[in-house]
C-alpha atoms as a PDB file:
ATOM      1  CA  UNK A   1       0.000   0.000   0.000  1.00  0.00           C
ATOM      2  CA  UNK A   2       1.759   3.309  -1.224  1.00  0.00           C
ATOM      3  CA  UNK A   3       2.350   5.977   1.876  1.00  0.00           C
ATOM      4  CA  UNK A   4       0.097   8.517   2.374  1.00  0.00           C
ATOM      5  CA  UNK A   5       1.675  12.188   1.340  1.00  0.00           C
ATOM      6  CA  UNK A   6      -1.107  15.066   1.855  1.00  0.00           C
ATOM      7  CA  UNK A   7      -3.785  14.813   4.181  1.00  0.00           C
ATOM      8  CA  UNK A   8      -6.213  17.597   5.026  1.00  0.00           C
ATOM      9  CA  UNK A   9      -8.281  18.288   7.475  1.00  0.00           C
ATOM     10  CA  UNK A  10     -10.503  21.659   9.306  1.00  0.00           C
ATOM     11  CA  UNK A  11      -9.407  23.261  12.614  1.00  0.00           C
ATOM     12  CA  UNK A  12     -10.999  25.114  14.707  1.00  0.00           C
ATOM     13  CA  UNK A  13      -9.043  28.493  15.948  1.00  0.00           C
ATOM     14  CA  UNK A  14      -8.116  26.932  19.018  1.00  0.00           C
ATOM     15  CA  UNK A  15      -6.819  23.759  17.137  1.00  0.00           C
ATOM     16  CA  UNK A  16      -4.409  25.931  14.940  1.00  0.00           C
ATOM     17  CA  UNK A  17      -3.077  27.975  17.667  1.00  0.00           C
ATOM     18  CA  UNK A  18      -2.498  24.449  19.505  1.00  0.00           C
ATOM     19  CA  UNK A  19      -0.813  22.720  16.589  1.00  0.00           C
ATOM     20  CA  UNK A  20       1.222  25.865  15.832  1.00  0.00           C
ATOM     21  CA  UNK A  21       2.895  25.714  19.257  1.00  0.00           C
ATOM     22  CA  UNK A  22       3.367  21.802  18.746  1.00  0.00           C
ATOM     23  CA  UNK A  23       5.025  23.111  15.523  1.00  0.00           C
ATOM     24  CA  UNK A  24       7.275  25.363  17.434  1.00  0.00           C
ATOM     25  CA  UNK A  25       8.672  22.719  20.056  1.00  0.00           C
ATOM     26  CA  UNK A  26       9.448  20.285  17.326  1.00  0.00           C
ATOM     27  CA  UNK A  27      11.749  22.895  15.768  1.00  0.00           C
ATOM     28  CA  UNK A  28       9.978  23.359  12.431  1.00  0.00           C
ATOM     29  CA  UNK A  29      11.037  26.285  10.152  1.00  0.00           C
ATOM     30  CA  UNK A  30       8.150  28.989   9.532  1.00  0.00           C
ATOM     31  CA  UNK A  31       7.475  30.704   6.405  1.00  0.00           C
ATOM     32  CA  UNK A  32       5.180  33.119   4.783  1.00  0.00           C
ATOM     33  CA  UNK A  33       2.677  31.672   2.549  1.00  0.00           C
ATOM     34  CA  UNK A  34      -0.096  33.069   0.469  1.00  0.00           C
ATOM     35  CA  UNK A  35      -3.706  32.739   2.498  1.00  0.00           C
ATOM     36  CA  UNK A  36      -1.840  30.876   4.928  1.00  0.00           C
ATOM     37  CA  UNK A  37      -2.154  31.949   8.892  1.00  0.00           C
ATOM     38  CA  UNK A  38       1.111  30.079   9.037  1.00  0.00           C
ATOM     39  CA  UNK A  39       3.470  27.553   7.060  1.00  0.00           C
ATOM     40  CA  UNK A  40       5.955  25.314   8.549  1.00  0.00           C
ATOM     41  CA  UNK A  41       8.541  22.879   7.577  1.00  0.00           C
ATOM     42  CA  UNK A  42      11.028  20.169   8.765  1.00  0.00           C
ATOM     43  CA  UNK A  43      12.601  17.264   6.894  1.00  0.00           C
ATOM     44  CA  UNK A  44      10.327  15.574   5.004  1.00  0.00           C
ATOM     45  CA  UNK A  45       7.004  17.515   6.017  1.00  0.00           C
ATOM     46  CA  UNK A  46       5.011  20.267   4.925  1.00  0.00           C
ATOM     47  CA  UNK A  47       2.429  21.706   6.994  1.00  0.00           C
ATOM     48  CA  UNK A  48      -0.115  24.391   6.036  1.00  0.00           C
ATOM     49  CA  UNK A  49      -2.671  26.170   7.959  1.00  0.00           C
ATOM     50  CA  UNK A  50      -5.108  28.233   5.851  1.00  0.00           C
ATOM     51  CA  UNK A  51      -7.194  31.227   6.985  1.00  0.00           C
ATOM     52  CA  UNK A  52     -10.061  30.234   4.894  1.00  0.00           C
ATOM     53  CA  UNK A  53     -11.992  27.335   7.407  1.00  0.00           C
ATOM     54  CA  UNK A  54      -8.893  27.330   8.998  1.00  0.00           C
ATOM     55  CA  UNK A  55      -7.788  24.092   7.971  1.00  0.00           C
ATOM     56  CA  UNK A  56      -4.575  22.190   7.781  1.00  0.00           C
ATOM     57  CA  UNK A  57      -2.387  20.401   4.743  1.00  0.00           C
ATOM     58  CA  UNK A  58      -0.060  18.317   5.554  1.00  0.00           C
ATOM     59  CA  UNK A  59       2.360  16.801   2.824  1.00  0.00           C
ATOM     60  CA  UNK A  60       5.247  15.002   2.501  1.00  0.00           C
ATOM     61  CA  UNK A  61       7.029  11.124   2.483  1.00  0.00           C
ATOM     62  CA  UNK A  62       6.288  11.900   6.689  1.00  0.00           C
ATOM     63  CA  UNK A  63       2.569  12.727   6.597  1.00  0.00           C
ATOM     64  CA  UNK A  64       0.753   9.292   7.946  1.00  0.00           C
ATOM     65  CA  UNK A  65       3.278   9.249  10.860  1.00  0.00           C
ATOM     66  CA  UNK A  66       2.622  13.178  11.632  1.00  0.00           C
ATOM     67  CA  UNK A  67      -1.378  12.529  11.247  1.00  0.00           C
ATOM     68  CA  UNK A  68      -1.239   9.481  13.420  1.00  0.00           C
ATOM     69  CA  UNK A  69       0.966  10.902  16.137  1.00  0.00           C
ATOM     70  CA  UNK A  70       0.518  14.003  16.310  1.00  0.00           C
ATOM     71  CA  UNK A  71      -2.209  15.800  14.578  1.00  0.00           C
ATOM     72  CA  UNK A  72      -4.918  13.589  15.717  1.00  0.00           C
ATOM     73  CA  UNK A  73      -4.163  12.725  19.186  1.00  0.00           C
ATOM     74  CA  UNK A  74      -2.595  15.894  20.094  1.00  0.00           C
ATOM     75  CA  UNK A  75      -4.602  18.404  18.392  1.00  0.00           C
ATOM     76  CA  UNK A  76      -7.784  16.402  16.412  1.00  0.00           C
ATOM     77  CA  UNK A  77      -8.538  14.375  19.916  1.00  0.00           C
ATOM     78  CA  UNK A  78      -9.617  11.870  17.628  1.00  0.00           C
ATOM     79  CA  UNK A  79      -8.489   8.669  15.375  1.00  0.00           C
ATOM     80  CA  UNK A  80      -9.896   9.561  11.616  1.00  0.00           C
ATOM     81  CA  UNK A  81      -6.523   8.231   9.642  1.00  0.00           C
ATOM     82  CA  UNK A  82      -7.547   4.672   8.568  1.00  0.00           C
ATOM     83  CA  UNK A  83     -11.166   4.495  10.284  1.00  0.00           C
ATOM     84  CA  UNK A  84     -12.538   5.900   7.117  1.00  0.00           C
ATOM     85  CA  UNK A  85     -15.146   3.147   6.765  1.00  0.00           C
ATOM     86  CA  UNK A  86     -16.099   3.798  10.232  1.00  0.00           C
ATOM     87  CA  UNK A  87     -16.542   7.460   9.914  1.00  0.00           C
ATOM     88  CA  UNK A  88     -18.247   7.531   6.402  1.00  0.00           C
ATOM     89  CA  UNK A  89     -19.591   3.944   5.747  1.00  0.00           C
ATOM     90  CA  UNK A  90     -21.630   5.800   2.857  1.00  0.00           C
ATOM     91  CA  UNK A  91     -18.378   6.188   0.939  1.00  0.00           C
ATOM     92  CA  UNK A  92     -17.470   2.687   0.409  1.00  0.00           C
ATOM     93  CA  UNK A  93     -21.005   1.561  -0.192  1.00  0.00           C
ATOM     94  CA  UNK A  94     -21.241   0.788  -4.328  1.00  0.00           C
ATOM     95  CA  UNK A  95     -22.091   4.190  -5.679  1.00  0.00           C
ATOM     96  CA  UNK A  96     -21.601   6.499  -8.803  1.00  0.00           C
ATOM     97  CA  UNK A  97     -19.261   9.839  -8.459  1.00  0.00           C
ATOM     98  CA  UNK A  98     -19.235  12.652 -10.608  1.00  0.00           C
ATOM     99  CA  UNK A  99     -17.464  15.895 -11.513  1.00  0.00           C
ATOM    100  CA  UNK A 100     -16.249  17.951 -14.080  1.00  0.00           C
ATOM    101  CA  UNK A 101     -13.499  20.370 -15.596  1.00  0.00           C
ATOM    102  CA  UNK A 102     -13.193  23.005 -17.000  1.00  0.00           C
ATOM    103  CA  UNK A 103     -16.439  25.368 -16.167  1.00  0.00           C
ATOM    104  CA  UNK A 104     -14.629  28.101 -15.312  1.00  0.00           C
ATOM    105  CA  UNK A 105     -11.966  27.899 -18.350  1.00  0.00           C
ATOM    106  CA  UNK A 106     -12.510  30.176 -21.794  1.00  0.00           C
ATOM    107  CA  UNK A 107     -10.310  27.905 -23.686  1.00  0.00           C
ATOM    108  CA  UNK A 108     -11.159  23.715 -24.165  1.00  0.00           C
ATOM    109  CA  UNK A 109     -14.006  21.316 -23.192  1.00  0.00           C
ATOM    110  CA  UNK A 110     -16.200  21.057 -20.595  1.00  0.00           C
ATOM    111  CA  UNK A 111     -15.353  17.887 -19.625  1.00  0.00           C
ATOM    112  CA  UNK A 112     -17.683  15.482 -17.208  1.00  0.00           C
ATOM    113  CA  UNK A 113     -16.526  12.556 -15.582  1.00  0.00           C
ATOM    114  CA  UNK A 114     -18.152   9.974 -14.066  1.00  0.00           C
ATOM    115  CA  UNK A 115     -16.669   6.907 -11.797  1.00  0.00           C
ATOM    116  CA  UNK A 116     -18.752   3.972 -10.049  1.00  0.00           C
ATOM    117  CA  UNK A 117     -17.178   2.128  -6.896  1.00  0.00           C
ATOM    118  CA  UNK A 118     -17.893  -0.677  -4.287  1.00  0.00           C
ATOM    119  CA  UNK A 119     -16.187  -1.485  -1.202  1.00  0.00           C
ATOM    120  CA  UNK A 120     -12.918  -2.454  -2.911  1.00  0.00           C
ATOM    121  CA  UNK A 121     -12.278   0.211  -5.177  1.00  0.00           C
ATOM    122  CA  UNK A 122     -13.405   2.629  -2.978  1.00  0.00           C
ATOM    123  CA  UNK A 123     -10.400   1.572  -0.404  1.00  0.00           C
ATOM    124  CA  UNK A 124      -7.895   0.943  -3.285  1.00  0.00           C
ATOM    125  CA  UNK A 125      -8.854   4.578  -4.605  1.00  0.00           C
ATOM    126  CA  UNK A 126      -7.903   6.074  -1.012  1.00  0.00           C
ATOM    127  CA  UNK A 127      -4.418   4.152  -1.121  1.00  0.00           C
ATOM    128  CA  UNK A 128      -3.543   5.287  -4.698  1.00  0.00           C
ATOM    129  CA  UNK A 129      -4.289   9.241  -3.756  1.00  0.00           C
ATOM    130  CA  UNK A 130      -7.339  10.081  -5.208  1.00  0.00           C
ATOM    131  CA  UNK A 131      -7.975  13.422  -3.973  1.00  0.00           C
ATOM    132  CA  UNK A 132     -10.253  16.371  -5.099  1.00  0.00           C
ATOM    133  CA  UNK A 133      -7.859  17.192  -8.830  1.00  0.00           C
ATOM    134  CA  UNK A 134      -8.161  21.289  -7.353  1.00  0.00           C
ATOM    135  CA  UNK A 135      -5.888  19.932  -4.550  1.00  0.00           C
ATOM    136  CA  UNK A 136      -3.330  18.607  -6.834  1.00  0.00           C
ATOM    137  CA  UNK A 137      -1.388  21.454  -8.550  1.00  0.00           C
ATOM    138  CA  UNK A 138       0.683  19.595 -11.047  1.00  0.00           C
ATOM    139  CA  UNK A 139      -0.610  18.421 -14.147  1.00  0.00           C
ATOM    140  CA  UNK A 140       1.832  15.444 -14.494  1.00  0.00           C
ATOM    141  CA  UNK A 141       0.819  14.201 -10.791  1.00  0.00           C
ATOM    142  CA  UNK A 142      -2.913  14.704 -12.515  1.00  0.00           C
ATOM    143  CA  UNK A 143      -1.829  12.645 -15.203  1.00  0.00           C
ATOM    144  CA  UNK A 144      -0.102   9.698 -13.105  1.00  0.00           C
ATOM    145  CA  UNK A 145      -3.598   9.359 -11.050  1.00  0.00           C
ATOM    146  CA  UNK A 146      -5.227   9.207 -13.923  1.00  0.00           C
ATOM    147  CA  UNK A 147      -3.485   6.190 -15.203  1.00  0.00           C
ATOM    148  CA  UNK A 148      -3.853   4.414 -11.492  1.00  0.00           C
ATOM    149  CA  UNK A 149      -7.417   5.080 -11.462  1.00  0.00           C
ATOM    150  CA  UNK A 150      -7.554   3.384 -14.705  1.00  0.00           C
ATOM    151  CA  UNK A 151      -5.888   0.747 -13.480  1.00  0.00           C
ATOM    152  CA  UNK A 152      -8.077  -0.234 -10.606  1.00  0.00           C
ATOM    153  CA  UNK A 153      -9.336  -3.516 -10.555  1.00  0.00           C
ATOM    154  CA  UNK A 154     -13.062  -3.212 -10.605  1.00  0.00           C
ATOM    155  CA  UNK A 155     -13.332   0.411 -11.444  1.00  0.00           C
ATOM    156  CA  UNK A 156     -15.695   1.631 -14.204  1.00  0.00           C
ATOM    157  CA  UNK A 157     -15.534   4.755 -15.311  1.00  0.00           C
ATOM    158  CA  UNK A 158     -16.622   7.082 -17.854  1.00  0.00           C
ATOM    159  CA  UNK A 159     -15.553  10.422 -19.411  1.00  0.00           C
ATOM    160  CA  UNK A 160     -17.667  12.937 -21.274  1.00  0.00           C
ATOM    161  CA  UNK A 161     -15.059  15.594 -23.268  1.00  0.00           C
ATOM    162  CA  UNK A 162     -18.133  18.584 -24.569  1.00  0.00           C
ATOM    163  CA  UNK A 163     -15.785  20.161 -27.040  1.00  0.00           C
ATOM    164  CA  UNK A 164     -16.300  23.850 -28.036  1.00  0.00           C
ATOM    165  CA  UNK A 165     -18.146  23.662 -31.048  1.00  0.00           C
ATOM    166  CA  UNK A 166     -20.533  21.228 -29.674  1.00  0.00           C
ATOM    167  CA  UNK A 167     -20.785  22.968 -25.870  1.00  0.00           C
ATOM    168  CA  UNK A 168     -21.471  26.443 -27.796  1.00  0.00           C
ATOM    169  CA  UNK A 169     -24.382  24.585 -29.834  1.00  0.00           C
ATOM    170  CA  UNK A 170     -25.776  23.453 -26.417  1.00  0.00           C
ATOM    171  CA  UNK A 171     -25.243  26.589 -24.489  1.00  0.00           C
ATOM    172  CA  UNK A 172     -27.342  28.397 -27.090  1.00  0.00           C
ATOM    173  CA  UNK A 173     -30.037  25.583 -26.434  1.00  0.00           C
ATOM    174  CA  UNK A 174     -30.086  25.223 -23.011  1.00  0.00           C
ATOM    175  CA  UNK A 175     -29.645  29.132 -22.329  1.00  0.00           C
ATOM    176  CA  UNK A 176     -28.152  28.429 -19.246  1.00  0.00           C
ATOM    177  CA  UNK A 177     -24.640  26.824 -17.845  1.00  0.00           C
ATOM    178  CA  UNK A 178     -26.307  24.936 -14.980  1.00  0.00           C
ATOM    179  CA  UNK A 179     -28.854  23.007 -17.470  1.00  0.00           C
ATOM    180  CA  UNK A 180     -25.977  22.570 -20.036  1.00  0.00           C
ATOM    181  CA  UNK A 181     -23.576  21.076 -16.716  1.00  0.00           C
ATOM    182  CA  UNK A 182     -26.808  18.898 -15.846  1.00  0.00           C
ATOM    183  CA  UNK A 183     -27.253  17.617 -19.383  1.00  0.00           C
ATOM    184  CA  UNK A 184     -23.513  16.104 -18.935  1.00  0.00           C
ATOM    185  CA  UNK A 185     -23.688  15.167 -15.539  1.00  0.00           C
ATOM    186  CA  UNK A 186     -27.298  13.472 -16.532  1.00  0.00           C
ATOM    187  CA  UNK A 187     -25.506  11.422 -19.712  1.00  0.00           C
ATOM    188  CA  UNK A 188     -22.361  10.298 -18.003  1.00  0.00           C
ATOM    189  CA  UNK A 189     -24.758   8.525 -14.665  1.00  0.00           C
ATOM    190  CA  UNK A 190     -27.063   7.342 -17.752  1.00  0.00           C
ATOM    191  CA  UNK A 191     -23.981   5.436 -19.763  1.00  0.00           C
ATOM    192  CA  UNK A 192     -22.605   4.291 -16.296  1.00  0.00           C
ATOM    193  CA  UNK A 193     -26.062   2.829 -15.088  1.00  0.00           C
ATOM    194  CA  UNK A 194     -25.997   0.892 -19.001  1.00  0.00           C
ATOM    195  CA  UNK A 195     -22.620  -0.934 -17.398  1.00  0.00           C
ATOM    196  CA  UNK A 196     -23.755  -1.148 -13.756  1.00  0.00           C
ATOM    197  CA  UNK A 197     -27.459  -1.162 -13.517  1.00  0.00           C
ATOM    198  CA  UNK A 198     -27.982  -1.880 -10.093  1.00  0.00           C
ATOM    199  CA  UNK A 199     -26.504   1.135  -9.355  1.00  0.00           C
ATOM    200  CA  UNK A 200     -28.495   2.602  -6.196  1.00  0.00           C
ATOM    201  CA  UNK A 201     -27.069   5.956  -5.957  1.00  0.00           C
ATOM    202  CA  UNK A 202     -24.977   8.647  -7.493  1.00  0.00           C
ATOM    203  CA  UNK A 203     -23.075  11.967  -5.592  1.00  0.00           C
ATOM    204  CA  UNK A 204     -21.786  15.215  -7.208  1.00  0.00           C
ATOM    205  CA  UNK A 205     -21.440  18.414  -5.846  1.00  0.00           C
ATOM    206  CA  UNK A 206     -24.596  20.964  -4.816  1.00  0.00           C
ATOM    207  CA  UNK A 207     -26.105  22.331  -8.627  1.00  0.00           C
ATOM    208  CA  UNK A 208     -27.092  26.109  -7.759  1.00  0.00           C
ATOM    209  CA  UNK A 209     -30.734  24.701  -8.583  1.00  0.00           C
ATOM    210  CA  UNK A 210     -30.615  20.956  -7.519  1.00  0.00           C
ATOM    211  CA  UNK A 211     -33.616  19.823  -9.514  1.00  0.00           C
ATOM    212  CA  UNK A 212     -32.368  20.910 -12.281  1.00  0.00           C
ATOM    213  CA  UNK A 213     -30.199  17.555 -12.279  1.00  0.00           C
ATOM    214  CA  UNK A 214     -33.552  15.621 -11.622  1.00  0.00           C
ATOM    215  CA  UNK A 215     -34.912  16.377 -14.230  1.00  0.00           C
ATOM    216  CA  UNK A 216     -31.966  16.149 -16.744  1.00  0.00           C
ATOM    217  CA  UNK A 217     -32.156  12.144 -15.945  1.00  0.00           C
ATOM    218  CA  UNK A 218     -33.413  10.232 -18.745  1.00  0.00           C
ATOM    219  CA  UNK A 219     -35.241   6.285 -18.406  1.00  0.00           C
ATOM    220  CA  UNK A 220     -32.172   4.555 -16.954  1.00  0.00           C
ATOM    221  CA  UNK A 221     -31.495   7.372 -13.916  1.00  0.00           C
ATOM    222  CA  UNK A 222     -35.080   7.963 -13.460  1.00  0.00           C
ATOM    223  CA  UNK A 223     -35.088   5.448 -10.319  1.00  0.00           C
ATOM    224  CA  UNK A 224     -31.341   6.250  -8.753  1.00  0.00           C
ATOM    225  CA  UNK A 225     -30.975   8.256  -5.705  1.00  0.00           C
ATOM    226  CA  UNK A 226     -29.180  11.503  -6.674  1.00  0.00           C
ATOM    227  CA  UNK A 227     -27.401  12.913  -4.070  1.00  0.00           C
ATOM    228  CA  UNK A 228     -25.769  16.858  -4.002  1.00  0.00           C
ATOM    229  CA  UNK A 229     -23.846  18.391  -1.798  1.00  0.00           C
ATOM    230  CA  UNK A 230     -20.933  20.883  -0.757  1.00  0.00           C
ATOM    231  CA  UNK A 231     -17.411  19.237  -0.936  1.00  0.00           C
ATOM    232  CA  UNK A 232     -18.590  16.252  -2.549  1.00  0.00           C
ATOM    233  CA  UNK A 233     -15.044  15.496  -3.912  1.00  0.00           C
ATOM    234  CA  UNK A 234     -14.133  14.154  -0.577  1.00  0.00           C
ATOM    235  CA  UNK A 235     -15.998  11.398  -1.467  1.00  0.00           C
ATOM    236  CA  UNK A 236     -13.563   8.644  -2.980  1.00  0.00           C
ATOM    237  CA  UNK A 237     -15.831   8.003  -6.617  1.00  0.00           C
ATOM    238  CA  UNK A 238     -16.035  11.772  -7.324  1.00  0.00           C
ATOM    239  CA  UNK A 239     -12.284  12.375  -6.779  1.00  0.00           C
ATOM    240  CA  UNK A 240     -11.449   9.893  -9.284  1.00  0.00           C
ATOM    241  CA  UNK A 241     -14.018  11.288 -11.218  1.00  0.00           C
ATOM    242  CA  UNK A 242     -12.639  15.077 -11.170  1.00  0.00           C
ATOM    243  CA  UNK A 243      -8.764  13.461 -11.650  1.00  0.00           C
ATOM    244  CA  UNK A 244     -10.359  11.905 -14.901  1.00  0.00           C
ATOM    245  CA  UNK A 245     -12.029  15.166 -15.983  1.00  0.00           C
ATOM    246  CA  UNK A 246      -8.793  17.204 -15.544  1.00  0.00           C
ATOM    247  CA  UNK A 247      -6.651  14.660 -17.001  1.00  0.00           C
ATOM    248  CA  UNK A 248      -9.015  14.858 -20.391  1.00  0.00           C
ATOM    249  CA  UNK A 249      -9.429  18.650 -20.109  1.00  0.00           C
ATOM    250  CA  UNK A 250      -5.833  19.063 -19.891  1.00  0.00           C
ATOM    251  CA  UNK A 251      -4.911  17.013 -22.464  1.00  0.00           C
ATOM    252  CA  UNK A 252      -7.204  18.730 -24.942  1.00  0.00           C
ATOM    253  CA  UNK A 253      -5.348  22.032 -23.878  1.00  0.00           C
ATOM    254  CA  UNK A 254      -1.770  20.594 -24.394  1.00  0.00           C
ATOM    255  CA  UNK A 255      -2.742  18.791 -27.670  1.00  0.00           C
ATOM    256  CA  UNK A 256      -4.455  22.295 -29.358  1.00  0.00           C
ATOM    257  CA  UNK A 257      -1.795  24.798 -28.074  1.00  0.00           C
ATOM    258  CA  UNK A 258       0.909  22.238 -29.678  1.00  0.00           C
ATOM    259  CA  UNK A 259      -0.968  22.106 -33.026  1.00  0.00           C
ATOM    260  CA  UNK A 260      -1.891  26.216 -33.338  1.00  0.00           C
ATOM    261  CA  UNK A 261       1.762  27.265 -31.998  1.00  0.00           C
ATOM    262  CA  UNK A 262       0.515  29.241 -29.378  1.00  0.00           C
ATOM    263  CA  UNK A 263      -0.445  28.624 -25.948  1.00  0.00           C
ATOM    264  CA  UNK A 264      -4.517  27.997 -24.263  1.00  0.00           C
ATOM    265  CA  UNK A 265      -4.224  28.901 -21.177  1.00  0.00           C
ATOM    266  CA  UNK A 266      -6.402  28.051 -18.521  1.00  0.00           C
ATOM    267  CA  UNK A 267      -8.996  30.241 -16.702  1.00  0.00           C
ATOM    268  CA  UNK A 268      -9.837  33.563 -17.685  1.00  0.00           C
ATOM    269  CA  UNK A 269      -6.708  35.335 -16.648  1.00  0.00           C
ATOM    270  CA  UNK A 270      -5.351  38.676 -19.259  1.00  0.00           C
ATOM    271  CA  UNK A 271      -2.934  36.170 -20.665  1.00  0.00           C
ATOM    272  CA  UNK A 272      -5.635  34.554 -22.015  1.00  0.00           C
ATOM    273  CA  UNK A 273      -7.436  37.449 -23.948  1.00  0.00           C
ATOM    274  CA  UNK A 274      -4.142  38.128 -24.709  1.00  0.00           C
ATOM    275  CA  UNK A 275      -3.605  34.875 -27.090  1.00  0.00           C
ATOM    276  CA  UNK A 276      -7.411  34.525 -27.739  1.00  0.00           C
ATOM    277  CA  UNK A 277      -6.589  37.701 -29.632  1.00  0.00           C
ATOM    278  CA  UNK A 278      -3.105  36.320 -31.186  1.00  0.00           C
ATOM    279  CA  UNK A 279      -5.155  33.199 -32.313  1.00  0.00           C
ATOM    280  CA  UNK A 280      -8.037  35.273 -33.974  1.00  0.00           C
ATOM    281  CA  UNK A 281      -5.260  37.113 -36.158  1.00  0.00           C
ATOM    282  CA  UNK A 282      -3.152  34.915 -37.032  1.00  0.00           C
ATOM    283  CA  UNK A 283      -6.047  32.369 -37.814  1.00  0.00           C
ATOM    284  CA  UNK A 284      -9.508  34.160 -38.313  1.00  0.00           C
ATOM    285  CA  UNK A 285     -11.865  35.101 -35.588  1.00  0.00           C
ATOM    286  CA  UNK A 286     -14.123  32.330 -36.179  1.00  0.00           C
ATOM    287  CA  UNK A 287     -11.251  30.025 -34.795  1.00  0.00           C
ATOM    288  CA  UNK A 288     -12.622  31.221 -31.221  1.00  0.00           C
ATOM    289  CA  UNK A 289     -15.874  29.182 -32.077  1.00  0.00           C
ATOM    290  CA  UNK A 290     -13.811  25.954 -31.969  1.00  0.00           C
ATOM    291  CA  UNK A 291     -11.626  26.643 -29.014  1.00  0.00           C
ATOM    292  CA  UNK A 292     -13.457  28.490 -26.591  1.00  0.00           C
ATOM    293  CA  UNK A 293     -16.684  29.346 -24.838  1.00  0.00           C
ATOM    294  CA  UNK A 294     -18.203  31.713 -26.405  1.00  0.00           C
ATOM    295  CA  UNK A 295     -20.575  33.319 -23.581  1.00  0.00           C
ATOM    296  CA  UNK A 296     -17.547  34.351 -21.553  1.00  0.00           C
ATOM    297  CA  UNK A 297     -17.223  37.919 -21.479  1.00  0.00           C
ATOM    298  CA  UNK A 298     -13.607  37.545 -22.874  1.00  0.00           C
ATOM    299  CA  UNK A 299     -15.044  36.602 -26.364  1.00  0.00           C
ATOM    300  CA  UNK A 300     -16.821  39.720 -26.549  1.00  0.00           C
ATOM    301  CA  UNK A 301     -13.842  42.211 -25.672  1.00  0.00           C
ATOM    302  CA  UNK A 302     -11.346  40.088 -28.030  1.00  0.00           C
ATOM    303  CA  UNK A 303     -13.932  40.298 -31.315  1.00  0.00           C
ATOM    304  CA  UNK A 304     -15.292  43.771 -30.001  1.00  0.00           C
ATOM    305  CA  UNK A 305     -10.946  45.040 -30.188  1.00  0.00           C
ATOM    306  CA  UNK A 306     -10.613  43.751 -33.458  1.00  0.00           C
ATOM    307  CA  UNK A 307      -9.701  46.313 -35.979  1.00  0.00           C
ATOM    308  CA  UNK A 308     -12.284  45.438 -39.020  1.00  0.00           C
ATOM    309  CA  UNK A 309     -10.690  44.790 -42.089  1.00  0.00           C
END
């Protein structure tokens, strides 16, 4: 079984002040980090308290010994580390999980993944590191996940890539992102329940409107227990499913930027309007229709700045 190397869990105030001084006795080295009330270091370990929650990542070859002995008895007061199935029986109960990528990005595919689990992959997905894909910052770690979550015994999975053109053509027809995200969402649980009909119940994260999901659900998903909430990718089956959706969305980034010459970047940052408006020059404006989401603002103020020919 590989070692664990990030673990994350909330604090209260109290608890961070507490494991701070703990911190400070062991001789760890403090930093400054970004959104961080404090950072710390020693060896092998990295520890993290954020101001948002607070909350606390730990990472490094040393993490399961630091949870075990130290975090939870010392500052937790209680054994979570391998009593998962205690805790949470619901997570390793056969279920579908389900995320996506690539929402919030002007460039690529809305991507939708979906993953079903039992007992056994749901414990062999903890041990490989399937975590939340927002938690993991490197795309090559993305991509290595990927491939072990493939590789899981028992595992079925699916992945829905909704490719410009095609997520432009629905947008128009759905008006809306949230029916367009429930369409996906809706098709990947309906091709899943095809391969594991006796599927009782499927998890994804809180939709702004949550029947909107219910009724996206064709013949197949009519009868499955949908379930929504916050934080839903700590749930085992929809953190392989959002490591499979990045993996794809990613992918479709690297592959286009290698074939146009000129990099998609992710998210809606000025670099991007920057080589939305490169690409539109040096290849047409209606290339935006095939790369990106039209909707987004950014669209607007790159073909609104072009200089009419």
């Amino acid at each position: 079984m590989p070692a664990l190397t990030s673990y994350t869990h909330a604090l209260t105030s109290p608890q961070a002040a507490k494991l701070r001084t703990l911190l400070e006795e062991r001789g760890f080295e403090f930093m400054a980090k970004p959104y961080c009330l404090y950072a710390a270091a020693k060896t092998k370990l990295n520890v993290l308290v954020y101001e948002k929650g607070p909350k606390v990542v730990v990472q490094g070859k040393e993490t399961e010994d630091f949870v075990t002995n130290i975090l939870e008895p010392e500052v937790l007061g209680e054994a979570k580390l391998g009593y998962e199935e205690i805790h949470h029986p619901e997570m390793f109960q056969p279920h579908i999980g389900v995320d996506e990528s690539g929402k919030g990005d002007f460039f690529g595919p809305l991507v939708v993944a979906g993953v079903y689990v039992d007992a056994d992959v749901a414990r062999r997905l903890r041990d490989i590191g399937a975590v939340d894909s927002k938690r993991i910052s490197s795309d090559e770690r993305i991509a290595k996940i990927a491939a072990d979550i493939r590789g899981v015994r028992g595992l079925v999975w699916e992945v829905l890539a909704i490719h410009p053109e095609r997520y432009n053509e629905l947008y128009e027809k759905f008006g809306n992102l949230n029916r367009l995200l429930a369409w996906g969402h809706a098709k990947v649980i309906e091709n899943l329940l095809e391969r594991v009909p006796d599927c009782p119940r499927a998890i994804s994260d809180q939709f702004a409107n949550p029947a909107v999901l219910q009724r996206a659900m064709q013949q197949r998903g009519k009868n499955i227990e949908l379930i929504q909430r916050t934080k839903a990718e700590s749930d085992p089956a929809v953190a392989a499913a959002s490591i499979l959706a990045r993996e794809a969305f990613v992918g479709w980034l690297k592959s286009h930027s290698q074939r146009l010459g000129i990099e998609l970047p992710k998210g809606v940052s000025p670099s991007v309007k920057q080589n939305a408006a490169e690409l539109a020059v040096k290849y047409g404006s209606n290339i935006l229709q095939t790369l990106s989401k039209m909707h987004f603002r950014t669209a607007g103020e790159v073909l609104g700045g072009m200089t009419p020919l």
